[in-house]
Protein backbone atom coordinates (compact mmCIF):
# COMPACT_ATOMS: atom_id res chain seq x y z
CA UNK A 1 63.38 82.48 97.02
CA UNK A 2 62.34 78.59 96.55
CA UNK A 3 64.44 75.95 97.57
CA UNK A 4 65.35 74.57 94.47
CA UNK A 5 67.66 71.54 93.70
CA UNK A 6 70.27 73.35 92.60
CA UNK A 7 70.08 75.76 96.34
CA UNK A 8 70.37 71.84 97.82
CA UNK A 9 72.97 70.95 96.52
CA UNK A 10 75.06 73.98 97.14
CA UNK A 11 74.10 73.54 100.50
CA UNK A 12 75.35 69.93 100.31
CA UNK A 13 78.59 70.77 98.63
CA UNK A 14 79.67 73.58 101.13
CA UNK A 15 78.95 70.80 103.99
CA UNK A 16 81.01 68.43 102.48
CA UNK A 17 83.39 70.34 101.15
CA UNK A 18 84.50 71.12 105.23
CA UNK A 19 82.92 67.02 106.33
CA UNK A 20 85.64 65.49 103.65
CA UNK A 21 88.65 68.00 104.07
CA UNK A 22 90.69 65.25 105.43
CA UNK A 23 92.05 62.93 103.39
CA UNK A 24 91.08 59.34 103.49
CA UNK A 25 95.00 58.42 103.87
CA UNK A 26 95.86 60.97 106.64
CA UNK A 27 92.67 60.05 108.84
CA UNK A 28 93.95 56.13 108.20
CA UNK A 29 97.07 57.41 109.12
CA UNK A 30 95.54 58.89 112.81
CA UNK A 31 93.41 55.64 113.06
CA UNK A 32 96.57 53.45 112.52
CA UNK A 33 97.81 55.96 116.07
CA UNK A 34 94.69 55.04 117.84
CA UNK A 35 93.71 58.25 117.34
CA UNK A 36 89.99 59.75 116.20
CA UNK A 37 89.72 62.93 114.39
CA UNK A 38 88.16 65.99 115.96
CA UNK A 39 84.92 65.18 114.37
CA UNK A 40 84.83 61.72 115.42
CA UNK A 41 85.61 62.60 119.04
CA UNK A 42 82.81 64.77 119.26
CA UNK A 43 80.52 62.04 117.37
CA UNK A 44 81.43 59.61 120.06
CA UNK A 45 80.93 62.17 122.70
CA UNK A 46 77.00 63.03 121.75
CA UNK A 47 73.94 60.89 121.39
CA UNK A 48 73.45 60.00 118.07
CA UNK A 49 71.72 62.79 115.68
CA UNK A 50 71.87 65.65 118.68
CA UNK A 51 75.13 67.73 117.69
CA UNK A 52 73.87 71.47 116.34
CA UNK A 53 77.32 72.67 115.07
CA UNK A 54 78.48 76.27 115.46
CA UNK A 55 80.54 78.39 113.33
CA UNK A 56 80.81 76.00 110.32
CA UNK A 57 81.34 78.00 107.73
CA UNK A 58 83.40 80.41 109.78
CA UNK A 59 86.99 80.89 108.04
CA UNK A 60 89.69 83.26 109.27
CA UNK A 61 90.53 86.54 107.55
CA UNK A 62 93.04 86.12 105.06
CA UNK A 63 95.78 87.93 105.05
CA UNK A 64 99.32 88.43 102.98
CA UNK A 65 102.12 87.28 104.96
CA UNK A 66 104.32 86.61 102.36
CA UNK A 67 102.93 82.91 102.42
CA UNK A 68 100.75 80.93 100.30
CA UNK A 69 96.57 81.47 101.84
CA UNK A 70 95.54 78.03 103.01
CA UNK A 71 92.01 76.99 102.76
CA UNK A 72 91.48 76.18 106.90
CA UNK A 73 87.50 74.46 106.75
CA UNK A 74 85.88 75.59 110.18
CA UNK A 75 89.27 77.48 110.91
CA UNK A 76 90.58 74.42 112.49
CA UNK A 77 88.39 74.14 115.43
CA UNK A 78 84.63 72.30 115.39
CA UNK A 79 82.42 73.76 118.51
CA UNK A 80 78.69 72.78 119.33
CA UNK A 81 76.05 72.04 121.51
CA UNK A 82 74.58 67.90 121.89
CA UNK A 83 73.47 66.18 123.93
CA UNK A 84 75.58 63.38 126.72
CA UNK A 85 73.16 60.63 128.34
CA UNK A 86 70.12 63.37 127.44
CA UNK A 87 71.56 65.70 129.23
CA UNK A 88 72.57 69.14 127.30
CA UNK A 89 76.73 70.23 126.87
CA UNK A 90 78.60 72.38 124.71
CA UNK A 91 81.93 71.95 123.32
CA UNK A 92 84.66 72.61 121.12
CA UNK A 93 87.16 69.99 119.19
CA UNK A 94 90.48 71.35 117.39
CA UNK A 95 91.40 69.78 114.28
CA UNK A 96 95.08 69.07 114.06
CA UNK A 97 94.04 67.94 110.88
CA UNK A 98 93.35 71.74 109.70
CA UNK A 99 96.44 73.79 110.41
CA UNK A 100 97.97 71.98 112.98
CA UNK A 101 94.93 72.75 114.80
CA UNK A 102 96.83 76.22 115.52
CA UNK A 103 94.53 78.87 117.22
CA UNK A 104 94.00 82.39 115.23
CA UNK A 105 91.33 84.90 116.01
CA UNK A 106 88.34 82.77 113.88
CA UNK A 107 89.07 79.74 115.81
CA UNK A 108 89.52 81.74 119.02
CA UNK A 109 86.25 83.36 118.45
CA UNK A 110 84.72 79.88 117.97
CA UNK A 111 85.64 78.73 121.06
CA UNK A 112 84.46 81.79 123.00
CA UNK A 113 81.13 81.89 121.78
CA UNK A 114 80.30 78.13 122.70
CA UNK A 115 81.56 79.04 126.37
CA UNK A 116 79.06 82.32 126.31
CA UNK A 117 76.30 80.12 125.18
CA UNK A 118 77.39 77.21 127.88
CA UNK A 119 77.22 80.21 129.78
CA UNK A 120 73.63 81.75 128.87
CA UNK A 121 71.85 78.51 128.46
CA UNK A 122 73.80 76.90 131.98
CA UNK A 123 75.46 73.84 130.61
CA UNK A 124 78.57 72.13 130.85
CA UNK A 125 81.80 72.89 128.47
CA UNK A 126 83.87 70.06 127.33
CA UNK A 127 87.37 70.86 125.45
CA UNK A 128 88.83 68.54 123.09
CA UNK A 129 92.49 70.14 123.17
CA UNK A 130 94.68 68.64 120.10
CA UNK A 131 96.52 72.15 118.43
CA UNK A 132 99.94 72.94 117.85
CA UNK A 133 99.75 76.44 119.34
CA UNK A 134 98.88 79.80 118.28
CA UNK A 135 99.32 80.57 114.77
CA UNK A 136 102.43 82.48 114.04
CA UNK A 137 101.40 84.38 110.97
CA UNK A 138 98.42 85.83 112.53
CA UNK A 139 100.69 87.24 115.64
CA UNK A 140 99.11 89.33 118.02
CA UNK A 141 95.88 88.41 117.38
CA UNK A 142 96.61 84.70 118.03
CA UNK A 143 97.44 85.96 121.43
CA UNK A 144 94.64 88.20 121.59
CA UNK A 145 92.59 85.23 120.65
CA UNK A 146 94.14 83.46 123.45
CA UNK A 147 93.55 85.90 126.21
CA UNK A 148 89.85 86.19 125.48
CA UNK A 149 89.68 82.20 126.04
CA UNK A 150 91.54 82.38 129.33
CA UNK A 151 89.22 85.04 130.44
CA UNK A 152 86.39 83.15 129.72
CA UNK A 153 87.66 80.32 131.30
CA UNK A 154 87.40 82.43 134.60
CA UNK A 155 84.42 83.89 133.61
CA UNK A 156 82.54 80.05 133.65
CA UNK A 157 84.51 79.04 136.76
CA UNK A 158 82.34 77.77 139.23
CA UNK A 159 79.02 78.40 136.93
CA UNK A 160 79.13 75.62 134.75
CA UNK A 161 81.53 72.58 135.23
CA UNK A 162 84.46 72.89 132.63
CA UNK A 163 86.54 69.60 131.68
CA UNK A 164 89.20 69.51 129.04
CA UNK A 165 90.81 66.45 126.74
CA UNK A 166 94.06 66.87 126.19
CA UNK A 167 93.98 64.62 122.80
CA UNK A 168 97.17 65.52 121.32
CA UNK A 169 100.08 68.40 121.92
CA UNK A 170 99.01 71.04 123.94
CA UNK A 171 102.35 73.80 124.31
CA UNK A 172 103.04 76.90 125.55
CA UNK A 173 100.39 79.40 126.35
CA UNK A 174 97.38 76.65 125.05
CA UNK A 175 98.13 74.96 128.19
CA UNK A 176 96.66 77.64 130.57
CA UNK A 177 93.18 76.84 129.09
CA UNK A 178 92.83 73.08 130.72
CA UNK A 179 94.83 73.87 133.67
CA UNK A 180 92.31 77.02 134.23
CA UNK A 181 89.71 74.82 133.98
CA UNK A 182 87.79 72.22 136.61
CA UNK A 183 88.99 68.74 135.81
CA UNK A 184 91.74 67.96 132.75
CA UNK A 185 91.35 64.26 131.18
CA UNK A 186 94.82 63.39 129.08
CA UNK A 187 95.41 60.72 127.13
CA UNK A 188 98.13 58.19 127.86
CA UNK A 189 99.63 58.21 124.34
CA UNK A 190 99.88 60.82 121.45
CA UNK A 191 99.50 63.68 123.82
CA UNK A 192 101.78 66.55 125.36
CA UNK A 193 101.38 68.81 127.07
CA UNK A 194 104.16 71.91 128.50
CA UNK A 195 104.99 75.13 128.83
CA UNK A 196 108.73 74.90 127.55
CA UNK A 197 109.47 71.79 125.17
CA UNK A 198 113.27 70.01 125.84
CA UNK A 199 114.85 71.52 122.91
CA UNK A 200 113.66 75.49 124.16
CA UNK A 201 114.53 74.14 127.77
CA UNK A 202 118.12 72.78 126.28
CA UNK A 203 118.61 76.40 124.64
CA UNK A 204 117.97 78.04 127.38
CA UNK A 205 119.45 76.16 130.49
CA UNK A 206 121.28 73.55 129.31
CA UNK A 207 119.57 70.94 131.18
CA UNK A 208 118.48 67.68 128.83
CA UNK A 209 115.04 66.36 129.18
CA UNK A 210 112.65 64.47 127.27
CA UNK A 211 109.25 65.07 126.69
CA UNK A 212 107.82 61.43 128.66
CA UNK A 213 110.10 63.17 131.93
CA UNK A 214 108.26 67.00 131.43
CA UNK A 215 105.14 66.85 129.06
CA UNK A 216 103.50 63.65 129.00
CA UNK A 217 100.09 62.21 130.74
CA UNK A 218 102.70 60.00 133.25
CA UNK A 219 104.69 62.87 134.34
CA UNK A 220 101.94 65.26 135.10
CA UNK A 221 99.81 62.30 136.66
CA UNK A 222 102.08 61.13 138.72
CA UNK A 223 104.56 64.18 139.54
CA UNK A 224 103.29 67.73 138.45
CA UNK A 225 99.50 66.83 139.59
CA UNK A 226 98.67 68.80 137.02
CA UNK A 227 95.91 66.17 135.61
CA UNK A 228 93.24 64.48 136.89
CA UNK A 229 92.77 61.39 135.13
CA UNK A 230 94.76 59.75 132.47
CA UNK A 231 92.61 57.69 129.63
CA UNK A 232 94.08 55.17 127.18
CA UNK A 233 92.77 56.55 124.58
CA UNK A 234 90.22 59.21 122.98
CA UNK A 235 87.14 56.62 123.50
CA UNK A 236 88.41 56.06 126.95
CA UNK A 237 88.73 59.77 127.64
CA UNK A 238 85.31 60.14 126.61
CA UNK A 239 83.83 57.71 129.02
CA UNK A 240 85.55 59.51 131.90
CA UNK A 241 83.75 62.54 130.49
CA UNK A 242 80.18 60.87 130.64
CA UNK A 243 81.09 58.99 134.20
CA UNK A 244 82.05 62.95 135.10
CA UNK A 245 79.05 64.37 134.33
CA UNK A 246 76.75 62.19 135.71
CA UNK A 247 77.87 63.06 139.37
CA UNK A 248 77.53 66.87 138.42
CA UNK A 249 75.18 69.81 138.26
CA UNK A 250 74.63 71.64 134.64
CA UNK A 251 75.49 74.88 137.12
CA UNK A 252 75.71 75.98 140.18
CA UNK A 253 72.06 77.48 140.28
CA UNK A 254 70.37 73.11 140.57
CA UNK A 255 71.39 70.17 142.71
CA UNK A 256 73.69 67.49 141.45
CA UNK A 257 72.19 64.46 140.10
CA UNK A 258 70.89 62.99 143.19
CA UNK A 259 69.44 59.38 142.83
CA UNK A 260 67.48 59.09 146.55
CA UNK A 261 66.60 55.56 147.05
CA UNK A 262 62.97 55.50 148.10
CA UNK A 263 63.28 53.47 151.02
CA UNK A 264 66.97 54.11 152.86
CA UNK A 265 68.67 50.82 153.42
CA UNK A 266 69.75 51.19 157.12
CA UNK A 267 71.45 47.27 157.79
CA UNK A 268 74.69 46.75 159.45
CA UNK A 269 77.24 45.95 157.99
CA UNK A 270 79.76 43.40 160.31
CA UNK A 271 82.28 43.07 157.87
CA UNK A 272 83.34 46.99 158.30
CA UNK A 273 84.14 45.83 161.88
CA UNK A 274 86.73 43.52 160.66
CA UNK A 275 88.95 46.34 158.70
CA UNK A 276 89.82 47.80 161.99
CA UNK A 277 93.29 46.37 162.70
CA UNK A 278 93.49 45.19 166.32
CA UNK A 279 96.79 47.26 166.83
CA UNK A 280 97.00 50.84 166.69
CA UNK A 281 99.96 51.54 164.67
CA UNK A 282 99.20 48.61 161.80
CA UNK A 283 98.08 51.08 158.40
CA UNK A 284 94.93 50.34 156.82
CA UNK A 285 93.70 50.43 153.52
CA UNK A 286 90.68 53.49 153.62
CA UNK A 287 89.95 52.21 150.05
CA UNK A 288 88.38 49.15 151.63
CA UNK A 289 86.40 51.58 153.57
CA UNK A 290 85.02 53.65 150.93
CA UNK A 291 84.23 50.95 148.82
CA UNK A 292 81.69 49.31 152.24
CA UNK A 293 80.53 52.62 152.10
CA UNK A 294 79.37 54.11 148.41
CA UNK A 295 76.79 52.69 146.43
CA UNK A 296 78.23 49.65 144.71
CA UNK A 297 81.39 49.84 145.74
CA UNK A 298 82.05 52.19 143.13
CA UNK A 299 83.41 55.43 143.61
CA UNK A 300 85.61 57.85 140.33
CA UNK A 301 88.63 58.58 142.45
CA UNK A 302 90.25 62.29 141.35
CA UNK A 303 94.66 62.14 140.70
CA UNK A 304 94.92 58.57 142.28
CA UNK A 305 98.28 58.63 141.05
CA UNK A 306 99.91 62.09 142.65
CA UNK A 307 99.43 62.75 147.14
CA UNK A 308 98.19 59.74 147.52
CA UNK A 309 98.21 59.86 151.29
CA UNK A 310 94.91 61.93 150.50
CA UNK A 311 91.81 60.01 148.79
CA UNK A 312 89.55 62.30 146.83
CA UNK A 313 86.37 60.57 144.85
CA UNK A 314 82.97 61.22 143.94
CA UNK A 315 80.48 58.31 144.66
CA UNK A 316 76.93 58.11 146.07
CA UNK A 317 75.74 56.76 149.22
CA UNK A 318 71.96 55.65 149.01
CA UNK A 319 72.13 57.72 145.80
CA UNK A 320 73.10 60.97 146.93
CA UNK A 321 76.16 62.16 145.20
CA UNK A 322 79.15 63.19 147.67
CA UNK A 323 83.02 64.52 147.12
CA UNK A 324 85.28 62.09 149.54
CA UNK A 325 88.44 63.17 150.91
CA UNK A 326 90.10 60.84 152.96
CA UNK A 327 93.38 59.69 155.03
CA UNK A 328 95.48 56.96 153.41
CA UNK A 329 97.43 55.67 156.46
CA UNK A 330 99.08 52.73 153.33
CA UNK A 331 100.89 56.43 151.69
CA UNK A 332 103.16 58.45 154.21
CA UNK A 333 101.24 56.67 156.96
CA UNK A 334 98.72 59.54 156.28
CA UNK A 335 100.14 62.45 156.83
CA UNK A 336 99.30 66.00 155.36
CA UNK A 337 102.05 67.09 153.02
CA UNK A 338 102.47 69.99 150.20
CA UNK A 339 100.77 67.91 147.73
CA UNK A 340 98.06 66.20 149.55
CA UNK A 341 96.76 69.58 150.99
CA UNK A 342 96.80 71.16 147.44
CA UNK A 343 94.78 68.05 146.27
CA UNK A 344 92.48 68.33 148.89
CA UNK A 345 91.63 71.89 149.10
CA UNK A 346 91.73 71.82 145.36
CA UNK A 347 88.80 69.20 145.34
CA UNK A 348 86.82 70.65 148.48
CA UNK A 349 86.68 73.67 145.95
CA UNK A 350 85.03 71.89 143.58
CA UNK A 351 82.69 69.85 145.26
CA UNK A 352 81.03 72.74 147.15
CA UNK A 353 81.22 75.77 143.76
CA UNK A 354 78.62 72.65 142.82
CA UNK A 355 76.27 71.93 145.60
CA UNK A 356 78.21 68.42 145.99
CA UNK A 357 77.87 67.52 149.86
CA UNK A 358 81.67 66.26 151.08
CA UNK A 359 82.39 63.42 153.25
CA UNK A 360 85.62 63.56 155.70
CA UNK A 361 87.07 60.09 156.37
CA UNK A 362 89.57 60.93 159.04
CA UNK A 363 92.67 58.65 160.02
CA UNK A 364 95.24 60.80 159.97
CA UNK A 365 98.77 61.50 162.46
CA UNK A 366 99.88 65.10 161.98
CA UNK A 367 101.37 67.04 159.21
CA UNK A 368 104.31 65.68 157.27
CA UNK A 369 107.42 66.48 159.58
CA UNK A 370 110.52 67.42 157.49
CA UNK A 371 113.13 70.20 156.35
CA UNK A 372 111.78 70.24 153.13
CA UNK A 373 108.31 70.70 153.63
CA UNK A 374 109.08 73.41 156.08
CA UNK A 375 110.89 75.10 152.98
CA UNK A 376 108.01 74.17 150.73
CA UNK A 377 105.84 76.10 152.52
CA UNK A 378 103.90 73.69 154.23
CA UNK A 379 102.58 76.79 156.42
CA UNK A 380 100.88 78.30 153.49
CA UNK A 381 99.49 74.82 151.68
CA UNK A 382 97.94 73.28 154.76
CA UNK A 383 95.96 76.73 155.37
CA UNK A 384 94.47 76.08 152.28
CA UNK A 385 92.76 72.57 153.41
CA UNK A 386 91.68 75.16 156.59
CA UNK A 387 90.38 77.69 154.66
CA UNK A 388 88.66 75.25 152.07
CA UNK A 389 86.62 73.69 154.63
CA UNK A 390 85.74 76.54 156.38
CA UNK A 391 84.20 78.74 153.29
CA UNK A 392 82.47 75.94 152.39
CA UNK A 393 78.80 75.61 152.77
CA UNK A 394 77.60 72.25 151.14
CA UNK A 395 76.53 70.06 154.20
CA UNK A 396 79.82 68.41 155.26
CA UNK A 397 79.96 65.02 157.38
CA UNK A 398 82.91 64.03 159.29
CA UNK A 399 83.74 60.11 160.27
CA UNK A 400 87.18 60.20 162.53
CA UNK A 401 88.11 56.39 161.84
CA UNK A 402 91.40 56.17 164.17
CA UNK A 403 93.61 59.06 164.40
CA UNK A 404 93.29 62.68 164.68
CA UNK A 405 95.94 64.18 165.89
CA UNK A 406 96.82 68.26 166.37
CA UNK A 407 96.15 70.59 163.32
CA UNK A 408 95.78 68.09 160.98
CA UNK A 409 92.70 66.65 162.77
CA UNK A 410 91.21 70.41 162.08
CA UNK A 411 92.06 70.52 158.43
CA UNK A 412 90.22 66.98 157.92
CA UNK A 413 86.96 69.04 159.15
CA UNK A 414 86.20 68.79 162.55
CA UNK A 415 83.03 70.57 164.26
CA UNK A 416 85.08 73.74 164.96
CA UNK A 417 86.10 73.79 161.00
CA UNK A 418 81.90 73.67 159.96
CA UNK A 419 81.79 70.14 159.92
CA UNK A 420 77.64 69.73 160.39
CA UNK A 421 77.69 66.40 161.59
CA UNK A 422 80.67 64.21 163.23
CA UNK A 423 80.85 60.43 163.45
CA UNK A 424 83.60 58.85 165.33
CA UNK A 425 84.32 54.47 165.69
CA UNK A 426 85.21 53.76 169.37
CA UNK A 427 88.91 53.19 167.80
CA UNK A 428 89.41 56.64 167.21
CA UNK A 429 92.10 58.77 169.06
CA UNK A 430 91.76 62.73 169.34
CA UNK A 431 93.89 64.62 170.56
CA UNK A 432 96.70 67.38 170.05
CA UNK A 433 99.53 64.19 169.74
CA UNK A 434 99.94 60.96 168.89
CA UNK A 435 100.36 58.51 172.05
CA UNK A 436 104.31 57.61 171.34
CA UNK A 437 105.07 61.23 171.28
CA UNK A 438 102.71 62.11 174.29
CA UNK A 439 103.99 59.53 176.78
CA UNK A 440 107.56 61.07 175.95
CA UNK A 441 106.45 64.01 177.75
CA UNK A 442 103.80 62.87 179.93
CA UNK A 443 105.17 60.04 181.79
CA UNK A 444 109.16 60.43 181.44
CA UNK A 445 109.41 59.92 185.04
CA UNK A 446 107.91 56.73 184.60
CA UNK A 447 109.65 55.66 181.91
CA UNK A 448 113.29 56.30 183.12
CA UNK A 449 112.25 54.50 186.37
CA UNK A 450 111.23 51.69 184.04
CA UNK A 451 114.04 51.64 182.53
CA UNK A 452 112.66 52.51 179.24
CA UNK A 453 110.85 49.16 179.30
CA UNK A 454 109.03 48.47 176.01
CA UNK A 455 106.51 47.22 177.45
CA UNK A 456 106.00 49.71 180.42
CA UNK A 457 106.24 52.40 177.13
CA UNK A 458 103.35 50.53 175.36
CA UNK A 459 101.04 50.43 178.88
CA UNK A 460 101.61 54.30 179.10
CA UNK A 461 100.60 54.90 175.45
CA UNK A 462 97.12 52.79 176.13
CA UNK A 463 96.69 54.76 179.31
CA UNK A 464 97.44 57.77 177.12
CA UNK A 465 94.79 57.01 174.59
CA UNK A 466 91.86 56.15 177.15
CA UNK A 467 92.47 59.00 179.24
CA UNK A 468 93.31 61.85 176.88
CA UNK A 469 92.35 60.86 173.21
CA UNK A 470 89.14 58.75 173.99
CA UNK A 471 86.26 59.46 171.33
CA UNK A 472 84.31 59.36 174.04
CA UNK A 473 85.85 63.10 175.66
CA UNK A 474 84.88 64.68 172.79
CA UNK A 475 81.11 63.25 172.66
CA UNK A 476 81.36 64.54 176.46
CA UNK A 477 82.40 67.96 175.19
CA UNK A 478 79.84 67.76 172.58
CA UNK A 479 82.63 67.86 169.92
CA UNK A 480 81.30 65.34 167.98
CA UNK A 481 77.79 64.08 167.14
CA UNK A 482 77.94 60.35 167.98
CA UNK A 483 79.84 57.41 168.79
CA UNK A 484 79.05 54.58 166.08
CA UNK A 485 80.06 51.06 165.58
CA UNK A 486 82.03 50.79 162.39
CA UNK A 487 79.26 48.33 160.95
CA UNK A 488 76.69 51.15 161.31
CA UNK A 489 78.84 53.48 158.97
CA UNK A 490 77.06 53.19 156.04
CA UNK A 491 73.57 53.93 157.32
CA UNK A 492 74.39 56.60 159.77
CA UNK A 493 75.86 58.47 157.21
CA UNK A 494 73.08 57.83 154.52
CA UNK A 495 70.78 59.64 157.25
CA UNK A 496 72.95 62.15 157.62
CA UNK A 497 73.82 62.95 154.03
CA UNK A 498 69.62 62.95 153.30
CA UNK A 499 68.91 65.17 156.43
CA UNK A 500 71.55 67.62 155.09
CA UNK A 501 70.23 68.04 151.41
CA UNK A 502 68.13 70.79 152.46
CA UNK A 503 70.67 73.11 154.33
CA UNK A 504 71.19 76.42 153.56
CA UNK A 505 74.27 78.70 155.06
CA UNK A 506 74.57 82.05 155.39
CA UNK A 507 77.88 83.99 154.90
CA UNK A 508 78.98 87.96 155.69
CA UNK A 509 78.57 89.47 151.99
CA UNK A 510 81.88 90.07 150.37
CA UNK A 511 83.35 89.94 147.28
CA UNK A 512 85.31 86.48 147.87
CA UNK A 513 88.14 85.49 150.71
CA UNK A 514 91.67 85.60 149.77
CA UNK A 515 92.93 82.13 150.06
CA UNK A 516 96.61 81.67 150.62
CA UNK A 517 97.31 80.38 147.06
């Protein structure tokens, strides 16, 4: 058949019959919200000119429900491949714009074969998630349509990196997508997301709520830790995206995006040596630390707003990318708690399913002491910091700063936990209590005959920490790798983190642990 001008400008018309569905006054109306449209988000997401769009023409079988057919162009969802900074991703946008953005079997289908072809090809899945649930009239196979996402959602986990945008309301069952995925981006306004909304939980229990205290980007930031990172807005959300990817692997078959300078810069650094706070129990700010320690100063910190007595980043030091997790002694003094061992293990996860090496900054007094965390199951959580480190086989680097007390000096990493390489300052305490507790049982004699002097209690504790939780017991034991001056952080580790790049570990071949979830 020739390609005539006529065959053109069918062609044309179908395009823009599904490029120009919206109306000029509705998308004004989602500008005028500081919203984009699904196209647009996915426009400002890929290189200009590199966006091969799947499934255009694609429309849902029509059926009689006893309601009026509605033209849906693209069946409310708009999936692709493009390219981000040159570097090849799929993904998928729903269009609340089309039908509420509501997912039927079409758009279902959509979204599962961009994942099998993120899959096939290696590459990393971004989600755009702006839909107002499944679509009612289509019933079971909504769900149906549902399921087979979820299931590929497992089926990419830990292959290819998969980060969701939620852009607008994400309810019910649509929410198990994102939260099944790696990292979930949500914007600050115009967005939702829940399981139960306040009217069904109202029905149901009685209890009033609102949807800023259950479903939006401040309440699961800051209390549920269900999110990652809030953005202001869809353009903001998308540079989190490209700041995202450029720490990570397409899949877990090639290295992360290592930048090795070509000569290591191996200075000291005397101004690390003046963060140490002269007295033991003063808190200080690991942030300060971290930023001596990463390339530029810059490091893209995971949930900064939820456990933040545990720091969890991905930088590069001397250009190779590493996962952080560190103490905050300025949050709960630094304990391990419920949350902060959920973060952490969640993150270890992460970093090693995708060759990222991990970093231990360690400062850190015990496990959260309390009724309630006892009844939280603090057991169960902190095991899953243990087991994280343990199954993990990316080379891992431990720095004990100050204090590392009992089992929560384990589950920061130590040499028994795999830890490949240990660094400790000369301020660093290790040992199976902290010195005000220890002296309690060690030297009560000495204490009541003092009288409980202050000052006779605060001689004990430095005897305490020279004699039983001296860095330098552990190098003797061979516990730890070396004793460094805080100004020769930064290059010690760079050597280590380069020496490591080429370690490979070994494990007993099963089909995976069982992690206490």
């Amino acid at each position: 058949m020739t390609v005539t001008p006529a065959l053109l400008e069918s062609l044309e018309a179908r395009r823009h019959k599904i490029l120009d569905a919206a109306p000029a006054a509705k998308v004004a109306e989602r500008h005028a919200k500081g919203s984009l449209t699904a196209r647009e988000r996915l426009e400002a997401l890929f290189g200009a000119g590199t966006f091969i769009e799947m499934g255009m023409h694609a429309r849902h079988a029509c059926r009689d429900f006893g309601m009026e057919a509605k033209e849906l162009p693209g069946d409310g969802v708009i999936t692709g491949i493009g390219c981000v900074d040159g570097r090849p991703v799929a993904a998928f946008s729903q269009d609340f714009m089309v039908g509420g953005g509501a997912l039927g079997q079409m758009h279902a289908e959509k979204i599962v074969d961009v994942m099998k072809h993120a899959l096939k090809v290696g590459i990393p899945v971004i989600a755009i998630n702006d839909s107002g649930g499944a679509r009612i009239q289509e019933g079971v196979e909504s769900l149906s349509g549902y399921g087979q996402v979820f299931f590929h959602n497992v089926l990419l986990s830990g292959v290819v990196p998969q980060i969701s945008i939620i852009a607008g309301p994400c309810a019910g069952g649509a929410a198990y997508s994102p939260a099944l995925m790696d990292i979930i981006i949500m914007t600050r306004k115009n967005s939702s997301m829940f399981i139960c909304g306040p009217d069904v939980i109202k029905a149901a229990t009685g209890q009033v709520t609102t949807m800023a205290e259950i479903g939006s980007a401040e309440a699961h930031a800051r209390t549920s830790g269900n999110i990652h990172f809030v953005a202001e807005d869809d353009q903001d959300a998308l540079r989190i995206v490209r700041e995202l990817l450029s720490y990570l692997p397409a899949n877990n078959m090639v290295d992360p995006p290592h930048r090795p300078t070509e000569h290591l810069e191996l200075t000291r650094d005397p101004e690390m040596n003046a963060l140490v706070p002269a007295d033991p129990r003063e808190p200080s700010d690991v942030k300060l630390v971290m930023r001596r320690l990463v390339d530029d100063g810059r490091f893209l910190e995971f949930q900064a707003d939820w456990a933040g007595n545990v720091v969890c980043a991905l930088a590069r030091i001397e250009g190779v990318v590493v996962g952080v997790v560190a103490n905050q002694p300025m949050v709960k003094a630094g304990t391990l708690d419920i949350d902060a061992a959920d973060k952490a293990a969640r993150f270890i996860r992460f970093c090693n399913v995708f060759s990222i090496p991990l970093l231990s900054m360690m400062d850190v007094p015990g496990f959260l002491p309390g009724v309630a965390q006892e009844k939280g199951g603090i057991i169960r959580h902190g095991a899953k910091m243990l087991f994280a480190w343990a199954a993990s086989t990316v080379p891992k680097v431990t720095l004990i700063m100050r204090k590392a007390y009992g089992g929560a000096y384990l589950a920061m990493c130590s040499k028994d936990m795999g830890a490949d390489m240990v660094f400790a300052w000369p301020t660093a305490e290790i040992a199976v209590m902290g010195a005000e507790g220890a002296v309690q049982v060690l030297y009560k004699d000495q204490l009541r005959e003092a009288g409980d002097s202050k000052e006779k209690k605060r001689v004990l504790e430095q005897e305490y920490r020279e004699r039983f939780a001296s860095p330098w017991q552990a190098a003797e034991r061979n516990m730890i790798t070396e004793v460094i001056e805080p100004a020769q952080t930064r290059s010690t580790l760079a050597l280590a983190l380069r020496n490591l790049l080429t370690k490979r570990d070994t494990r007993p071949p099963k089909k995976h642990g069982n992690i206490t979830l």
